[in-house]
N, C-alpha and C. Protein backbone atom coordinates (compact mmCIF):
# COMPACT_ATOMS: atom_id res chain seq x y z
N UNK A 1 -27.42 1.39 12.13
CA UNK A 1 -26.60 0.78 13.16
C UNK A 1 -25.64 -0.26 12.56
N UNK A 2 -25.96 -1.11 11.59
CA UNK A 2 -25.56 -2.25 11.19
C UNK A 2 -24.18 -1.72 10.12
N UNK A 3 -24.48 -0.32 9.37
CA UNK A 3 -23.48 -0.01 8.36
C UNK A 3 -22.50 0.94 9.35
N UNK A 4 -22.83 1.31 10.61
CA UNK A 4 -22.01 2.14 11.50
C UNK A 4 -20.93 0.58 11.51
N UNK A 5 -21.55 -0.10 11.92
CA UNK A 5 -20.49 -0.89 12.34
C UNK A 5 -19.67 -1.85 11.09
N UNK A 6 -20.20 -1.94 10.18
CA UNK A 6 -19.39 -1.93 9.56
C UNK A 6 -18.45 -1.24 8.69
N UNK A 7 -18.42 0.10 8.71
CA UNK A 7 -17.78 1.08 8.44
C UNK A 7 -16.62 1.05 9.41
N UNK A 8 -16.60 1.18 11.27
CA UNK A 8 -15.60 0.98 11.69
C UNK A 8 -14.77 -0.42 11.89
N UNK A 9 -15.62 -1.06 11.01
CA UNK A 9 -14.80 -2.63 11.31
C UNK A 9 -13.21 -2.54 9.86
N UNK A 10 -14.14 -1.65 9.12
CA UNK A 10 -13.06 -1.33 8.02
C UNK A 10 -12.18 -0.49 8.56
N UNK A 11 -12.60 0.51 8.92
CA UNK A 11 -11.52 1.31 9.50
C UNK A 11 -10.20 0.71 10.70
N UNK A 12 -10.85 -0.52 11.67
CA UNK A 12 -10.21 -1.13 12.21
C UNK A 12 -9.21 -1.71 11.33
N UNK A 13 -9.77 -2.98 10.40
CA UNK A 13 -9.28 -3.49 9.91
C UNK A 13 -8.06 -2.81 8.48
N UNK A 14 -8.22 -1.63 8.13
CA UNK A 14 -7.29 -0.82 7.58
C UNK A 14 -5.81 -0.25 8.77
N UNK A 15 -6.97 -0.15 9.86
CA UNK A 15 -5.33 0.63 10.87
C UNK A 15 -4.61 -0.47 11.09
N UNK A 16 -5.27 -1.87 11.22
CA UNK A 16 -4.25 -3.00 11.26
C UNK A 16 -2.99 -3.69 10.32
N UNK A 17 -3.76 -2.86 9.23
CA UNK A 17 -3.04 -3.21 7.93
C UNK A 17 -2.05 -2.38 7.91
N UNK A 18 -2.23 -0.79 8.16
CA UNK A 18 -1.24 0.27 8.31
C UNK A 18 0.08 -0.15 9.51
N UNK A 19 -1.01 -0.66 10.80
CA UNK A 19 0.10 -1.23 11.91
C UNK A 19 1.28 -2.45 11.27
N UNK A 20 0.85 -3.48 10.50
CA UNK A 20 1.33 -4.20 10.51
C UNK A 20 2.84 -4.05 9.15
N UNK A 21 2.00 -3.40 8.16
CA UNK A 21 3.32 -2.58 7.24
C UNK A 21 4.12 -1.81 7.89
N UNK A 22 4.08 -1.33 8.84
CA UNK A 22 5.12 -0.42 9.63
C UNK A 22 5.91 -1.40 10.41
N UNK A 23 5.41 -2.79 11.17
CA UNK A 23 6.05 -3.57 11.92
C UNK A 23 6.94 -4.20 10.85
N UNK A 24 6.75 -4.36 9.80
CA UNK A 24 6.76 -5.23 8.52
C UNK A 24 8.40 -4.56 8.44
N UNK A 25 8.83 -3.11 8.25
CA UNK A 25 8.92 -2.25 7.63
C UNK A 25 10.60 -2.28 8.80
N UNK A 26 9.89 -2.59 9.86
CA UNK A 26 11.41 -2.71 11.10
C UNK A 26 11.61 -4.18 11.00
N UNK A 27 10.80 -5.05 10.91
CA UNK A 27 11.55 -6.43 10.55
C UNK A 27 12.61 -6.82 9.68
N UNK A 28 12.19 -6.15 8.60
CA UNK A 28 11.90 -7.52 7.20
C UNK A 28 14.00 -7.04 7.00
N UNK A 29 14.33 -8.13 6.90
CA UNK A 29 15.91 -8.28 6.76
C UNK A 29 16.41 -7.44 5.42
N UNK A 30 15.77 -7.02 4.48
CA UNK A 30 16.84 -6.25 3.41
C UNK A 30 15.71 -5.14 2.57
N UNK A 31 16.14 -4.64 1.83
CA UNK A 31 15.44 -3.36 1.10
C UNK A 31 14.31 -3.59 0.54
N UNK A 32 14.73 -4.54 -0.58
CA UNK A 32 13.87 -5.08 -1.38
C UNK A 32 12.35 -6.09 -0.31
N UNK A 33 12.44 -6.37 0.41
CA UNK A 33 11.20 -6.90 1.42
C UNK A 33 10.51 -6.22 2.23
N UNK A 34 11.74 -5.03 3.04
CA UNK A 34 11.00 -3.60 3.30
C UNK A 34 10.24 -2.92 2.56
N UNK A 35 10.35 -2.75 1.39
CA UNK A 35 10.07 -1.87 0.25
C UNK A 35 8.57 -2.39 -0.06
N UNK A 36 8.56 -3.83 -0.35
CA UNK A 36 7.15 -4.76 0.28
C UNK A 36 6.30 -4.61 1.08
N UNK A 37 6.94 -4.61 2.05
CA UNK A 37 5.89 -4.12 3.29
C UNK A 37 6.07 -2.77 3.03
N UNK A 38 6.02 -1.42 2.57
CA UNK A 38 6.26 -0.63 2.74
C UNK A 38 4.88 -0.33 1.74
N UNK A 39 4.85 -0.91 0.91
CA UNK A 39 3.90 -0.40 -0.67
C UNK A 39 2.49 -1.74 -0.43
N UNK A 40 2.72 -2.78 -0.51
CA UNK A 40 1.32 -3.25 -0.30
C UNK A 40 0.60 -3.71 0.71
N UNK A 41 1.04 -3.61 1.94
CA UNK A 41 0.28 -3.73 2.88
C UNK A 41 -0.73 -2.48 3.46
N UNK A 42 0.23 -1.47 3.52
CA UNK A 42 0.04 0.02 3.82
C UNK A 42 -1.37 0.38 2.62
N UNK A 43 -1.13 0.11 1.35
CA UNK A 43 -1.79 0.35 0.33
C UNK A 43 -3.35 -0.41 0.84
N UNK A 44 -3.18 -1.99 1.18
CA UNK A 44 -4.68 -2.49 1.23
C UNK A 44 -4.94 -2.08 2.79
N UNK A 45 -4.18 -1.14 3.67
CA UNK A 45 -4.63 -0.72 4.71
C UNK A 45 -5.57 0.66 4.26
N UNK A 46 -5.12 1.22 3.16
CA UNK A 46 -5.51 2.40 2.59
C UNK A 46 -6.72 1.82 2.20
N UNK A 47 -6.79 1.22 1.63
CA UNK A 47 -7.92 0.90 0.66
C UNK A 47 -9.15 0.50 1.34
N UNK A 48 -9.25 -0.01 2.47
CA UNK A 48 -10.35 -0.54 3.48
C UNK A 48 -10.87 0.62 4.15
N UNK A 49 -9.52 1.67 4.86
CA UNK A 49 -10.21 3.03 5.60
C UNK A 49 -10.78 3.56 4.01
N UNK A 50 -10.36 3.83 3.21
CA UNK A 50 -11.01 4.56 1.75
C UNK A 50 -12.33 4.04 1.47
N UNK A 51 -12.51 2.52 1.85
CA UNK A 51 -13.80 2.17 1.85
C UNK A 51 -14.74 2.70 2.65
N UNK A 52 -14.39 2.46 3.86
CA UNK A 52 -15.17 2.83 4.78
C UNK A 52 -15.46 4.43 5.22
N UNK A 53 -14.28 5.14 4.99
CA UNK A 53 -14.92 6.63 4.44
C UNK A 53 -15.93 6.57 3.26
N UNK A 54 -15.84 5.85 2.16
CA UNK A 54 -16.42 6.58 0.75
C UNK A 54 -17.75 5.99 1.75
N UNK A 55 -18.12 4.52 2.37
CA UNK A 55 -19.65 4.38 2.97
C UNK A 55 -20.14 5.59 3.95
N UNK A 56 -18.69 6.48 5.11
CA UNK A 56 -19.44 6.88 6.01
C UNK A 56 -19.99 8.48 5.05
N UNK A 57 -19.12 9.00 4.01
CA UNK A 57 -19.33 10.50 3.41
C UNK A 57 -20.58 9.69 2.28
N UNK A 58 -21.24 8.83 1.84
CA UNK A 58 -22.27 8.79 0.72
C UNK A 58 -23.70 8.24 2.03
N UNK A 59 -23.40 7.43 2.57
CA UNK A 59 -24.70 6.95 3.69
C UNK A 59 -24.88 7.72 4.87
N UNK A 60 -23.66 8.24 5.45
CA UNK A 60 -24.28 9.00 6.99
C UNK A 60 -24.53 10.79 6.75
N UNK A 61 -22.90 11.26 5.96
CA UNK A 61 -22.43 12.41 5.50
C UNK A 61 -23.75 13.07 4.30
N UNK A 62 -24.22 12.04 3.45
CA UNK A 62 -25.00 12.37 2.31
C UNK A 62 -24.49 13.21 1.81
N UNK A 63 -22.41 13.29 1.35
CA UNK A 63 -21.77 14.39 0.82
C UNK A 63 -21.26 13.27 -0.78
N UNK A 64 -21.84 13.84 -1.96
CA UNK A 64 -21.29 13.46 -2.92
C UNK A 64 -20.22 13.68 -3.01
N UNK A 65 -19.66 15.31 -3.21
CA UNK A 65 -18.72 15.90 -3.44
C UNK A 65 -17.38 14.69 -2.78
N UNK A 66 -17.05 14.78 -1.30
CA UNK A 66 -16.72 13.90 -0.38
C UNK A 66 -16.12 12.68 -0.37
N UNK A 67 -16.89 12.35 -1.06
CA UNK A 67 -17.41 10.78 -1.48
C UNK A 67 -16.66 11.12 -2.91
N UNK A 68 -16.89 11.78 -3.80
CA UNK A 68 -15.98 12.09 -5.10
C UNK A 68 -14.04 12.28 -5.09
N UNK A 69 -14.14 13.24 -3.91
CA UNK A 69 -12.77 13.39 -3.51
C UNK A 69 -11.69 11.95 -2.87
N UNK A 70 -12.79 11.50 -1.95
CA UNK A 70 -11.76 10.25 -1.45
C UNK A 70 -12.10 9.28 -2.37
N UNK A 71 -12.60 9.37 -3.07
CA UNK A 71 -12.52 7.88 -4.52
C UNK A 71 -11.23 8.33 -5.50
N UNK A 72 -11.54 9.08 -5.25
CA UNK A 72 -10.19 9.87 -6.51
C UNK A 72 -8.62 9.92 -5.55
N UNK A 73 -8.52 10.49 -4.16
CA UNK A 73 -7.52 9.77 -3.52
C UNK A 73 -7.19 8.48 -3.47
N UNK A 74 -8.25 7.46 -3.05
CA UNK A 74 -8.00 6.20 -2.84
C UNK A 74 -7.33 5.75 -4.80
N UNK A 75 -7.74 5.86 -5.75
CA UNK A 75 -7.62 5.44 -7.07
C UNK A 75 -5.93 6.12 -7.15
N UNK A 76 -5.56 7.28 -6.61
CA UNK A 76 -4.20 8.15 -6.56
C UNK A 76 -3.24 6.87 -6.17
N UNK A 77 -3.97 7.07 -5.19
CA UNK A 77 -2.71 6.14 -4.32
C UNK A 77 -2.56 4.70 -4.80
N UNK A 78 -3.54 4.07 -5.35
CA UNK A 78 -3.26 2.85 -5.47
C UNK A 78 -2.86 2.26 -6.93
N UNK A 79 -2.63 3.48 -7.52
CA UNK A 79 -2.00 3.35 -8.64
C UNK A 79 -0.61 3.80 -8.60
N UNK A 80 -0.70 5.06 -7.81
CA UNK A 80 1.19 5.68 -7.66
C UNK A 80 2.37 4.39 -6.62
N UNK A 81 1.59 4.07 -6.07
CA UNK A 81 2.12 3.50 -4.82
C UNK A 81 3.19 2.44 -5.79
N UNK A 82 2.41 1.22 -6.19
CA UNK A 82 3.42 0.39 -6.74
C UNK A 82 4.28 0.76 -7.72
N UNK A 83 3.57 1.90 -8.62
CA UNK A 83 4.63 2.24 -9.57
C UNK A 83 6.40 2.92 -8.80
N UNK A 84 5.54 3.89 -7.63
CA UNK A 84 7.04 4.03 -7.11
C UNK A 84 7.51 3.27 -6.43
N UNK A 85 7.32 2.34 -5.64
CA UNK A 85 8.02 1.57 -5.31
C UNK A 85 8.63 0.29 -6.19
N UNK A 86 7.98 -0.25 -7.54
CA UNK A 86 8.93 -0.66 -8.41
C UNK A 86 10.21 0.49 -8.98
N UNK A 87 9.79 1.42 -8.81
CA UNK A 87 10.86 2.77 -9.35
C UNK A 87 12.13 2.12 -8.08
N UNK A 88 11.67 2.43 -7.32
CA UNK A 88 12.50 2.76 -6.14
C UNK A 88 13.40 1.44 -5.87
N UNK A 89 12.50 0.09 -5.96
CA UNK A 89 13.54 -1.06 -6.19
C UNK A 89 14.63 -1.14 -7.12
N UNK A 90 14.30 -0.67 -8.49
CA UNK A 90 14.91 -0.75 -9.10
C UNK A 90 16.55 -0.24 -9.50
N UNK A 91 16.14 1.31 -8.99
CA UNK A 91 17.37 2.18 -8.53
C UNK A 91 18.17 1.91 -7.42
N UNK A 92 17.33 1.35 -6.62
CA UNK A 92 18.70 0.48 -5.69
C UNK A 92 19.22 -0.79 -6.33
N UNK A 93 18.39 -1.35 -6.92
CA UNK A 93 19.20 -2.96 -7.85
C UNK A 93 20.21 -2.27 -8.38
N UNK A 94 19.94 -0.76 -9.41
CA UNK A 94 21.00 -0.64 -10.30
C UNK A 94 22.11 -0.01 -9.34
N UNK A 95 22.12 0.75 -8.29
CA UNK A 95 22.84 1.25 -7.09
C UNK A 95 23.69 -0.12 -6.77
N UNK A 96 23.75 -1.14 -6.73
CA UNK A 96 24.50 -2.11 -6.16
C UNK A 96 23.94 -2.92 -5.00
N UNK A 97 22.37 -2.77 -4.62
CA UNK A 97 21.61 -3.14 -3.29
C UNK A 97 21.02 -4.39 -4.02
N UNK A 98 21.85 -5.64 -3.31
CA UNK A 98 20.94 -6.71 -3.95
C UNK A 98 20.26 -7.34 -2.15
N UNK A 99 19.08 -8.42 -2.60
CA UNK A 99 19.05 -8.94 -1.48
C UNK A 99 19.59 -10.32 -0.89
N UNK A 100 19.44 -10.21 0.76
CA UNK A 100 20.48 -10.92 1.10
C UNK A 100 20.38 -12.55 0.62
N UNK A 101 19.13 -13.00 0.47
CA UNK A 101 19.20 -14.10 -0.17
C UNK A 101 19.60 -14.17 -1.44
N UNK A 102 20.34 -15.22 -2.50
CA UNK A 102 20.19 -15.15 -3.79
C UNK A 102 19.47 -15.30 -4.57
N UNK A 103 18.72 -14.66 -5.43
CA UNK A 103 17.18 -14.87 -6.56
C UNK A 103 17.85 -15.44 -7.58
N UNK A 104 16.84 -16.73 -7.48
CA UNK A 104 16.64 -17.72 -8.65
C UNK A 104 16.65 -16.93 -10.10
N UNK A 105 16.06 -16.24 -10.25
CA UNK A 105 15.56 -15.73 -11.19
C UNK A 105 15.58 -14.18 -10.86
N UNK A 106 16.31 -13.47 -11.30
CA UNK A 106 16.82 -12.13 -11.91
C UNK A 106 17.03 -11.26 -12.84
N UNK A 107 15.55 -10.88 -12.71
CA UNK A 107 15.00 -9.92 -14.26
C UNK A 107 15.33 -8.73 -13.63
N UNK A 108 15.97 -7.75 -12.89
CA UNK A 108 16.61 -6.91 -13.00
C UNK A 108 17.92 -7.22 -13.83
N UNK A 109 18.91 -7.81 -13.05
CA UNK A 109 19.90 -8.19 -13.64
C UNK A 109 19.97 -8.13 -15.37
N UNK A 110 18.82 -9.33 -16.05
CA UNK A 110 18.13 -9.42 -17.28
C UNK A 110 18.10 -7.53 -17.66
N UNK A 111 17.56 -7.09 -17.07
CA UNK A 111 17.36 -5.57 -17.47
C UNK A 111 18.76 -4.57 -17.49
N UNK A 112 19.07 -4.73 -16.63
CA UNK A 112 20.60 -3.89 -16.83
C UNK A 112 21.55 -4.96 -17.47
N UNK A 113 21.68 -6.00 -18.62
CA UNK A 113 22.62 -6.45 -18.78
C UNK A 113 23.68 -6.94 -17.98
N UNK A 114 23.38 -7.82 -16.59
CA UNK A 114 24.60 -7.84 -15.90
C UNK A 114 24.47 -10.00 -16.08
């Protein structure tokens, strides 16, 4: 009873994380902050439902296999995720997309020689 419920408290607490990167995602004023909410919120929303699957497929499911597959998704994603979305910032920095505030400090810039 006690791991039922905490299994869906993760799962809650992951769809909130998913809800709130998507709200994040129509707010946030320029690319580079979208792109933010876009990659790590969503990601530790992932990572809590991934928890709480890998507890409900090894304790209720008694499916190793299961339990093998979504550890190896959850590890997918939370390694691809930031790499593309540093990809993806970056190609818009070099595209001409800066953000609307000015950065103190500009290690893209540093990187493309500008």
């Amino acid at each position: 009873m006690a791991l039922r419920i905490i299994i869906d408290a993760l799962f809650v607490i992951g769809i909130f994380f998913a809800l709130a990167g998507t709200i994040g995602i129509l707010k946030m004023p320029d690319t580079f902050c979208r792109m933010q909410a876009a990659t790590c919120i969503p990601t530790l929303g992932m990572l809590c439902i991934a928890i709480g699957a890998l507890l409900y497929a090894i304790c209720v499911m008694h499916s190793a296999s299961t339990a093998i597959k979504i550890g190896l998704i959850a590890v997918l994603v939370i390694t691809t995720n930031p790499i593309g979305s540093h990809v993806l910032a970056k190609g818009a920095y070099k595209n001409g997309v800066r953000p609307e505030k000015e950065m103190k400090v500009d290690d893209y810039g540093r990187d493309f020689n500008e």
